[in-house]
PDB file of N, CA and C in Angstrom:
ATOM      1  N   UNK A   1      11.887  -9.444   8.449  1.00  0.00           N
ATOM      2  CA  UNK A   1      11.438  -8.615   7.362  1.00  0.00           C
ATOM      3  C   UNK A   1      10.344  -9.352   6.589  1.00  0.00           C
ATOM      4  N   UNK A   2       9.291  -8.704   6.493  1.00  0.00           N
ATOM      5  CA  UNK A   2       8.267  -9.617   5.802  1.00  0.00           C
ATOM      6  C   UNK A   2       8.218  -8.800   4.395  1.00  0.00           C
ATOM      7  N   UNK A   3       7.558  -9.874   3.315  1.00  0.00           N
ATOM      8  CA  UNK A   3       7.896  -9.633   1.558  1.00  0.00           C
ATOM      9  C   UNK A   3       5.873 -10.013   1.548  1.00  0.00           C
ATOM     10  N   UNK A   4       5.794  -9.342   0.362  1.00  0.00           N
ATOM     11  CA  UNK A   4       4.592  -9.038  -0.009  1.00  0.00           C
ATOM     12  C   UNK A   4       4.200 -10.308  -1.300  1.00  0.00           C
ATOM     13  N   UNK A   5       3.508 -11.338  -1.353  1.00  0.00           N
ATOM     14  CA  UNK A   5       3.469 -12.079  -2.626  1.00  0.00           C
ATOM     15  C   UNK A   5       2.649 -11.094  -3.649  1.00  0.00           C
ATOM     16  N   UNK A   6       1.893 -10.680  -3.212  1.00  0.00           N
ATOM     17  CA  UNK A   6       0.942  -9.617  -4.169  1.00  0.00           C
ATOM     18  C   UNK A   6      -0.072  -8.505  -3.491  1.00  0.00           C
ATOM     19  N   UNK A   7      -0.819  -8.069  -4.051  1.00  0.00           N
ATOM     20  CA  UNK A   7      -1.389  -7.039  -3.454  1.00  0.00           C
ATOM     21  C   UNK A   7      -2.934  -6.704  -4.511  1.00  0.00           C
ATOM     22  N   UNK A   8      -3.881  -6.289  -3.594  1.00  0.00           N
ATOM     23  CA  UNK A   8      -4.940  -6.344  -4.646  1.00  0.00           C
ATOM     24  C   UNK A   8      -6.011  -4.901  -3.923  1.00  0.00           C
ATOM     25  N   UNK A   9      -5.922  -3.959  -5.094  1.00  0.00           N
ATOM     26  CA  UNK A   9      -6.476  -2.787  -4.412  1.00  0.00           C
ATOM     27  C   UNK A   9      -8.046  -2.917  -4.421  1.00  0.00           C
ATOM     28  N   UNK A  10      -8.692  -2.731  -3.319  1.00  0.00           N
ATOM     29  CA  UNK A  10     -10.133  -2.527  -2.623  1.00  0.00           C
ATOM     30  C   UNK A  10     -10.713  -0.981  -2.768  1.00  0.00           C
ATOM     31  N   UNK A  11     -11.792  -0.829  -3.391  1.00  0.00           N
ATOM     32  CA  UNK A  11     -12.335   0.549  -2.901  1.00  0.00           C
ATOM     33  C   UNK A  11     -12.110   1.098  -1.688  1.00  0.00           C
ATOM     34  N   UNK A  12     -12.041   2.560  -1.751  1.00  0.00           N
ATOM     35  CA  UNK A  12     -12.385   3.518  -0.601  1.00  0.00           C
ATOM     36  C   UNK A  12     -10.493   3.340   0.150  1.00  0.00           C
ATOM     37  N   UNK A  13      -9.788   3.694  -1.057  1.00  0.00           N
ATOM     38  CA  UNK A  13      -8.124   3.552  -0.330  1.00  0.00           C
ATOM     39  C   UNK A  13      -7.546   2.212   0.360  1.00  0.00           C
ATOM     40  N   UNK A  14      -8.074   1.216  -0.352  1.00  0.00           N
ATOM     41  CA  UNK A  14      -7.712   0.109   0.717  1.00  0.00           C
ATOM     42  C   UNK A  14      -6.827  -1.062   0.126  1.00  0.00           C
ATOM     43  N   UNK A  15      -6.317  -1.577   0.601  1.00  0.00           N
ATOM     44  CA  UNK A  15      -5.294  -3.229   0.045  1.00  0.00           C
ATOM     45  C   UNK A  15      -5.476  -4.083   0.591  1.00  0.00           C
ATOM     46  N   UNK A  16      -5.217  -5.219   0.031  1.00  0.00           N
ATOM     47  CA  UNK A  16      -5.219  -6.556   0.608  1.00  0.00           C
ATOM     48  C   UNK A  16      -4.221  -6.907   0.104  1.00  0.00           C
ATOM     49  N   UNK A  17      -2.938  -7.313   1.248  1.00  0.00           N
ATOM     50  CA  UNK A  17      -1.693  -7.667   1.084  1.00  0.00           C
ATOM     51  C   UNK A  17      -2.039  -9.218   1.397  1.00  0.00           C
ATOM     52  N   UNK A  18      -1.166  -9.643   0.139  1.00  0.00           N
ATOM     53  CA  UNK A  18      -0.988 -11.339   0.566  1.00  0.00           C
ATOM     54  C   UNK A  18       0.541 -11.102   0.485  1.00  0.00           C
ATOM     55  N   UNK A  19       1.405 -11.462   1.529  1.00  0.00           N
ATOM     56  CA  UNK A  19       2.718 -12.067   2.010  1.00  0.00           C
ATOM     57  C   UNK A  19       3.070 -13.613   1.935  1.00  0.00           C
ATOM     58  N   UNK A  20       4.119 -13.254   1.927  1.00  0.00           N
ATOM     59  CA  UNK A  20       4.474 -14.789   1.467  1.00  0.00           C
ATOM     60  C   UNK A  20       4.711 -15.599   2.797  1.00  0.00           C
ATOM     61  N   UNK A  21       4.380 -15.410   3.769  1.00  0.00           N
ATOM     62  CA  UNK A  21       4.050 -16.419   5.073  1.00  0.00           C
ATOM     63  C   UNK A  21       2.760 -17.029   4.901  1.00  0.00           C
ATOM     64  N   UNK A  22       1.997 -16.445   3.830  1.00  0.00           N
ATOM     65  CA  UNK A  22       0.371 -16.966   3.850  1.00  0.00           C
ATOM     66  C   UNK A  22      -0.502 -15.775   4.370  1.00  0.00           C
ATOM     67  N   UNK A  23       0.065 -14.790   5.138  1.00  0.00           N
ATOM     68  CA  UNK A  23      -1.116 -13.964   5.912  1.00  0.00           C
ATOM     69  C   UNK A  23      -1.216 -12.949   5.067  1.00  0.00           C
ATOM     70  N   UNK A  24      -2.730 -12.758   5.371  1.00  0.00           N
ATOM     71  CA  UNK A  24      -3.575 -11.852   4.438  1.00  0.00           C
ATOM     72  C   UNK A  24      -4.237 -10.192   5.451  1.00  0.00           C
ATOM     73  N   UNK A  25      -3.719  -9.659   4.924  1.00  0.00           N
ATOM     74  CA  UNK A  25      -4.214  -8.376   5.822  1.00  0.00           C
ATOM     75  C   UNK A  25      -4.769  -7.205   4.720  1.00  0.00           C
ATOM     76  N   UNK A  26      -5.903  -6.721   5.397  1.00  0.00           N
ATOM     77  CA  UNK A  26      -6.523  -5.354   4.277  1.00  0.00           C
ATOM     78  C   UNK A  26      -5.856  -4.317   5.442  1.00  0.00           C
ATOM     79  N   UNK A  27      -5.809  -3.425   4.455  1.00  0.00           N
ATOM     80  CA  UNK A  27      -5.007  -2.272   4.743  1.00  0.00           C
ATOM     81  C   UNK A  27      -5.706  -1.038   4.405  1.00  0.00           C
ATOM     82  N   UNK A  28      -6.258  -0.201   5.229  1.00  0.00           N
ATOM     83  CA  UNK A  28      -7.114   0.793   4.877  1.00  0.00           C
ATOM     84  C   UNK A  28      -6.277   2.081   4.681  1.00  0.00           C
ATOM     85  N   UNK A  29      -5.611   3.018   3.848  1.00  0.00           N
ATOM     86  CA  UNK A  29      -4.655   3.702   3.943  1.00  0.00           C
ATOM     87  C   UNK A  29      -5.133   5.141   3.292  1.00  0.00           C
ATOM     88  N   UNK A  30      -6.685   5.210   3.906  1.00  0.00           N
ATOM     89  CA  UNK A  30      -7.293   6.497   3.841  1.00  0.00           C
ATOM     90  C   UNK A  30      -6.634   7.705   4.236  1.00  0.00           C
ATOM     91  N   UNK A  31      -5.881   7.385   5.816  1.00  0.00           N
ATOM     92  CA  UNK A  31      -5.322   8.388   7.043  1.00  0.00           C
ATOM     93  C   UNK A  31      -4.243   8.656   5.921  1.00  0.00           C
ATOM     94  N   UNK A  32      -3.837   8.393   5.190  1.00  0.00           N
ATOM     95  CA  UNK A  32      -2.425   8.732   4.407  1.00  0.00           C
ATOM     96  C   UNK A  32      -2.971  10.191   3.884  1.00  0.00           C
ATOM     97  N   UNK A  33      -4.199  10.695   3.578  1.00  0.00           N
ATOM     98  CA  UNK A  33      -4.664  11.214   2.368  1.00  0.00           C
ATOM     99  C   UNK A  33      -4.365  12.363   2.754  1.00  0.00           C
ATOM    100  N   UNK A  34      -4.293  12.987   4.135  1.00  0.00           N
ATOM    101  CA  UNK A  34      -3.860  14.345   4.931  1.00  0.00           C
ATOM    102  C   UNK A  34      -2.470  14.694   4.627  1.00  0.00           C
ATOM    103  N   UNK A  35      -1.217  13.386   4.616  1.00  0.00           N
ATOM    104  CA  UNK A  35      -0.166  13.917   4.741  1.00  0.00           C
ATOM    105  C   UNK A  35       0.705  14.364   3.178  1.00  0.00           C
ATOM    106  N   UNK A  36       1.591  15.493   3.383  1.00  0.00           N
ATOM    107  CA  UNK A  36       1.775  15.898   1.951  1.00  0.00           C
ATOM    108  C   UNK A  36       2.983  15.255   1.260  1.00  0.00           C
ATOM    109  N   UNK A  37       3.006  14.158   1.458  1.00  0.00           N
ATOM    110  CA  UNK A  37       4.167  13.394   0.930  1.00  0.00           C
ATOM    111  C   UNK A  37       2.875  12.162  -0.098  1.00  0.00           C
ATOM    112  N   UNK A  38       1.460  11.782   0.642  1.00  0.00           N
ATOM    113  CA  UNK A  38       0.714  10.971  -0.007  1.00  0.00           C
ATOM    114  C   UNK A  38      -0.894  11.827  -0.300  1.00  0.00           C
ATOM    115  N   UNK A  39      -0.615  13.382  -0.305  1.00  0.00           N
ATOM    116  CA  UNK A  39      -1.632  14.231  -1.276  1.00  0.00           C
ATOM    117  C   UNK A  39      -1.838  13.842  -2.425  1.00  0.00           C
ATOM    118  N   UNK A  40      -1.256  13.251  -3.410  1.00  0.00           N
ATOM    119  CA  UNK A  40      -1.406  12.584  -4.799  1.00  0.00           C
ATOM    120  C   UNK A  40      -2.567  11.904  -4.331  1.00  0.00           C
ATOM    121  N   UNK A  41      -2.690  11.132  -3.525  1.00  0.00           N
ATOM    122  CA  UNK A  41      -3.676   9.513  -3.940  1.00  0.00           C
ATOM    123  C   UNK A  41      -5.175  10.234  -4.006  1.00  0.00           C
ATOM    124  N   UNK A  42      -5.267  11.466  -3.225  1.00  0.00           N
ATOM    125  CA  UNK A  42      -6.986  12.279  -3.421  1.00  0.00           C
ATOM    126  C   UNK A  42      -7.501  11.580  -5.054  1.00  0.00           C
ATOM    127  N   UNK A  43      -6.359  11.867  -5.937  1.00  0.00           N
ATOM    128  CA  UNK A  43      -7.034  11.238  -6.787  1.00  0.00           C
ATOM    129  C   UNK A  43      -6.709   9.934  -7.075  1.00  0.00           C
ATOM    130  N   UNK A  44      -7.990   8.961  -7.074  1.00  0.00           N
ATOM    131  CA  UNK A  44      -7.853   7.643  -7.391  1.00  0.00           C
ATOM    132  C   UNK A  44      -7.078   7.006  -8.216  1.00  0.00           C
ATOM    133  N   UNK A  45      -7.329   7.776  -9.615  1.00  0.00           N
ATOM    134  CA  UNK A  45      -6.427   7.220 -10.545  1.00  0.00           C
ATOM    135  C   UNK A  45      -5.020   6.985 -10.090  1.00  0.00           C
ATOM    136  N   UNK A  46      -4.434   7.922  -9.441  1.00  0.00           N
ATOM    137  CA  UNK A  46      -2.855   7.962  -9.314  1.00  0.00           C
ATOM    138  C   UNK A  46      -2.713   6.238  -7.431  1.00  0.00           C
ATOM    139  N   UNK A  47      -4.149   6.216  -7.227  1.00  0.00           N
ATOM    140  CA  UNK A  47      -3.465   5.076  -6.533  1.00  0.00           C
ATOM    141  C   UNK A  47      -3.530   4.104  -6.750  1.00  0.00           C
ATOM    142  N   UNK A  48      -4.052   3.670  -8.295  1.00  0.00           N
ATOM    143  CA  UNK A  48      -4.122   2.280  -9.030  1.00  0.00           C
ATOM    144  C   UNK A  48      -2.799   2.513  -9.654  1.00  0.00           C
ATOM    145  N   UNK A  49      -1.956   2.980  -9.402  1.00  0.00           N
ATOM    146  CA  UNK A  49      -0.471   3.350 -10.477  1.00  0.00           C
ATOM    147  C   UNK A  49       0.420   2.378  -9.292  1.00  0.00           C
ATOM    148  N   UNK A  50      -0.136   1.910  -8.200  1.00  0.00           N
ATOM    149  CA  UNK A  50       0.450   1.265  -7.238  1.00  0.00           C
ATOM    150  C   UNK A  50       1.552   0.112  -7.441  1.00  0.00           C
ATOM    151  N   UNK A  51       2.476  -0.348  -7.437  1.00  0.00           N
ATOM    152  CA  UNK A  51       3.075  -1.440  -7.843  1.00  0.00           C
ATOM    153  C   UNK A  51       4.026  -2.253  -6.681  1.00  0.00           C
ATOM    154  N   UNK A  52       3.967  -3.576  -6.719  1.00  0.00           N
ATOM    155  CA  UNK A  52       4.439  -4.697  -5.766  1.00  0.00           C
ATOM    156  C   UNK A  52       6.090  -4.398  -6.277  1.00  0.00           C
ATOM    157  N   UNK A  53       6.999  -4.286  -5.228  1.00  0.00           N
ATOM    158  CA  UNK A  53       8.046  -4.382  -5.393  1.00  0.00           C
ATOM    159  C   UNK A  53       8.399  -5.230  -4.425  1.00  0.00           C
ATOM    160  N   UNK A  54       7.829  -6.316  -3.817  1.00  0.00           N
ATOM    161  CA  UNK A  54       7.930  -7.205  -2.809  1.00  0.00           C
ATOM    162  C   UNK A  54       8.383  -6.762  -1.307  1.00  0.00           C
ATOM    163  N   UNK A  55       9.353  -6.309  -1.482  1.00  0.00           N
ATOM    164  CA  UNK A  55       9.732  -5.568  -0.013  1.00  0.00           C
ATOM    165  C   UNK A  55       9.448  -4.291   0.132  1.00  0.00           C
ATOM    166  N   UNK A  56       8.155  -4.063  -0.718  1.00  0.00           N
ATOM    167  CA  UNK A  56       7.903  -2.243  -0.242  1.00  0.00           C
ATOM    168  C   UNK A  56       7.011  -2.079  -1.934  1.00  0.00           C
ATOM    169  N   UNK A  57       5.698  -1.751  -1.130  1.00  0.00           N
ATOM    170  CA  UNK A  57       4.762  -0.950  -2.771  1.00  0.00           C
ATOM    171  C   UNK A  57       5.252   0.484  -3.137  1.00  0.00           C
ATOM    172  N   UNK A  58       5.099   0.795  -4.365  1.00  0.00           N
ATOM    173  CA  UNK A  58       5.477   2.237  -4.398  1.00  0.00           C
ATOM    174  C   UNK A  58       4.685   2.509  -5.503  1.00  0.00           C
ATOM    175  N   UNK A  59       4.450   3.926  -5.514  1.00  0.00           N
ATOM    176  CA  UNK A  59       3.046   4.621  -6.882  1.00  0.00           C
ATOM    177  C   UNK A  59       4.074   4.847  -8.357  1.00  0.00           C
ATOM    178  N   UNK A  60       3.626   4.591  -8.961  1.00  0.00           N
ATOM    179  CA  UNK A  60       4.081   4.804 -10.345  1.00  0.00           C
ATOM    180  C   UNK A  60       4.041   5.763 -10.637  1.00  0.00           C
ATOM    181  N   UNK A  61       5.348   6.927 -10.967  1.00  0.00           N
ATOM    182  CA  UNK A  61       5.538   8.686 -11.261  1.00  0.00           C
ATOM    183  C   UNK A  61       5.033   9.719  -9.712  1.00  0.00           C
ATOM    184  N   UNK A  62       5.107   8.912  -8.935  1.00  0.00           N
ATOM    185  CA  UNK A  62       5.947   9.705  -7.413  1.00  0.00           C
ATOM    186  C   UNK A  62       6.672   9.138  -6.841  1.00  0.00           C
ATOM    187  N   UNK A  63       6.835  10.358  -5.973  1.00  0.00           N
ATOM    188  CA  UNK A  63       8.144   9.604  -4.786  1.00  0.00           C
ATOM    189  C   UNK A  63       7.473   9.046  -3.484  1.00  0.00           C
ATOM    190  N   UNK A  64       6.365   7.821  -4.113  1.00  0.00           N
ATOM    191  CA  UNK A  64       6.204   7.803  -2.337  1.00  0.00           C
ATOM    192  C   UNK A  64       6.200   6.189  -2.016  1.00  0.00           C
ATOM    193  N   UNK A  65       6.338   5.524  -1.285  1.00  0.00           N
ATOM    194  CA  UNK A  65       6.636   3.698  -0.974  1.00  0.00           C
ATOM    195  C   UNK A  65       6.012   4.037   0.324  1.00  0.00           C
ATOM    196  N   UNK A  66       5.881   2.796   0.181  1.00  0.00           N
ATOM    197  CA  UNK A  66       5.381   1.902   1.790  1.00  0.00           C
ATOM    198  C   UNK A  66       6.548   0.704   2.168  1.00  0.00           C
ATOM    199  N   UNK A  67       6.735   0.481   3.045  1.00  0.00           N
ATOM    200  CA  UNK A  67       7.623  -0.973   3.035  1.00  0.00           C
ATOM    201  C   UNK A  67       6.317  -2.268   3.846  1.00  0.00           C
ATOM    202  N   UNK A  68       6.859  -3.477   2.808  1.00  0.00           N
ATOM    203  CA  UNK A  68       5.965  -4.098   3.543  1.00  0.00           C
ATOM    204  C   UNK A  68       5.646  -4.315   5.113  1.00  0.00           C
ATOM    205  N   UNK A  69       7.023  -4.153   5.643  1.00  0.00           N
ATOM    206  CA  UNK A  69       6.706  -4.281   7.241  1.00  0.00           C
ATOM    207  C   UNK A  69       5.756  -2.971   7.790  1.00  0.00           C
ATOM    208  N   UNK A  70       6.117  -1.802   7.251  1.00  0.00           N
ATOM    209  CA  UNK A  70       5.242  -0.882   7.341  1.00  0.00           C
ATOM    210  C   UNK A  70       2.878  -1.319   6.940  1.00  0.00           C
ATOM    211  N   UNK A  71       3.083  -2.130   6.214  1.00  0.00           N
ATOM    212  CA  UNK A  71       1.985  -2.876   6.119  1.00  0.00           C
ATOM    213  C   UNK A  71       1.283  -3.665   6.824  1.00  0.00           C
ATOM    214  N   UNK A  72       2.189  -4.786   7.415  1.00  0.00           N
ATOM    215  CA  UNK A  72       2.360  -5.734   7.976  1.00  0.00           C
ATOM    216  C   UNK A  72       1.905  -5.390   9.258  1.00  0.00           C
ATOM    217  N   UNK A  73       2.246  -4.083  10.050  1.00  0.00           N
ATOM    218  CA  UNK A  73       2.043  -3.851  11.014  1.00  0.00           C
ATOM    219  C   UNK A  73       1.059  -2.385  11.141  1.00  0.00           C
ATOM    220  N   UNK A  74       0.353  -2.196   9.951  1.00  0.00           N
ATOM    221  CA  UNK A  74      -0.509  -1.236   9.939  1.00  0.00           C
ATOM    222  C   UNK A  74      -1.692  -1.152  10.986  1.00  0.00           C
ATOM    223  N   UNK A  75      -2.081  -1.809  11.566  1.00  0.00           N
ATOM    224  CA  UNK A  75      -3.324  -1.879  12.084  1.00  0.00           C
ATOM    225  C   UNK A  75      -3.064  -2.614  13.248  1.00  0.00           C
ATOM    226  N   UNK A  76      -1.929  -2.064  13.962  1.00  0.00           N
ATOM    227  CA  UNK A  76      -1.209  -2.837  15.314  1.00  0.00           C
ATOM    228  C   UNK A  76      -1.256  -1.879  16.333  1.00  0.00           C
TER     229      UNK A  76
END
């Protein structure tokens, strides 16, 4: 199970996860913007509401998370 040390949001829908193994991965999570569970993020504001819960980010006033392994292995 991999844990997230922090997270730092990039223009154009994107993250840069730092984990606490040291590895650093950007995360482009544009493709989310179609599905209707992550329709909120169209608007920007609501995806700076983003918050590190170490084992999984989640938006501030929805129901939606990521888990970090879900991160971790985004672009696999």
């Amino acid at each position: 199970m991999h844990t997230l040390k922090s997270i730092e949001i990039i223009p154009q829908y994107k993250l840069k996860c730092y984990f606490t193994d040291n590895r650093v991965k950007e995360v482009d999570l544009s493709s989310l913007l179609h599905k209707s569970a992550f329709e909120f993020l169209k608007n920007s504001e609501n995806f700076y509401k983003i918050k590190n819960k170490h084992y999984f980010v989640e938006w501030e006033g929805f129901d939606a998370d990521l888990s970090a392994d879900t991160l971790w292995h985004w672009n696999e």
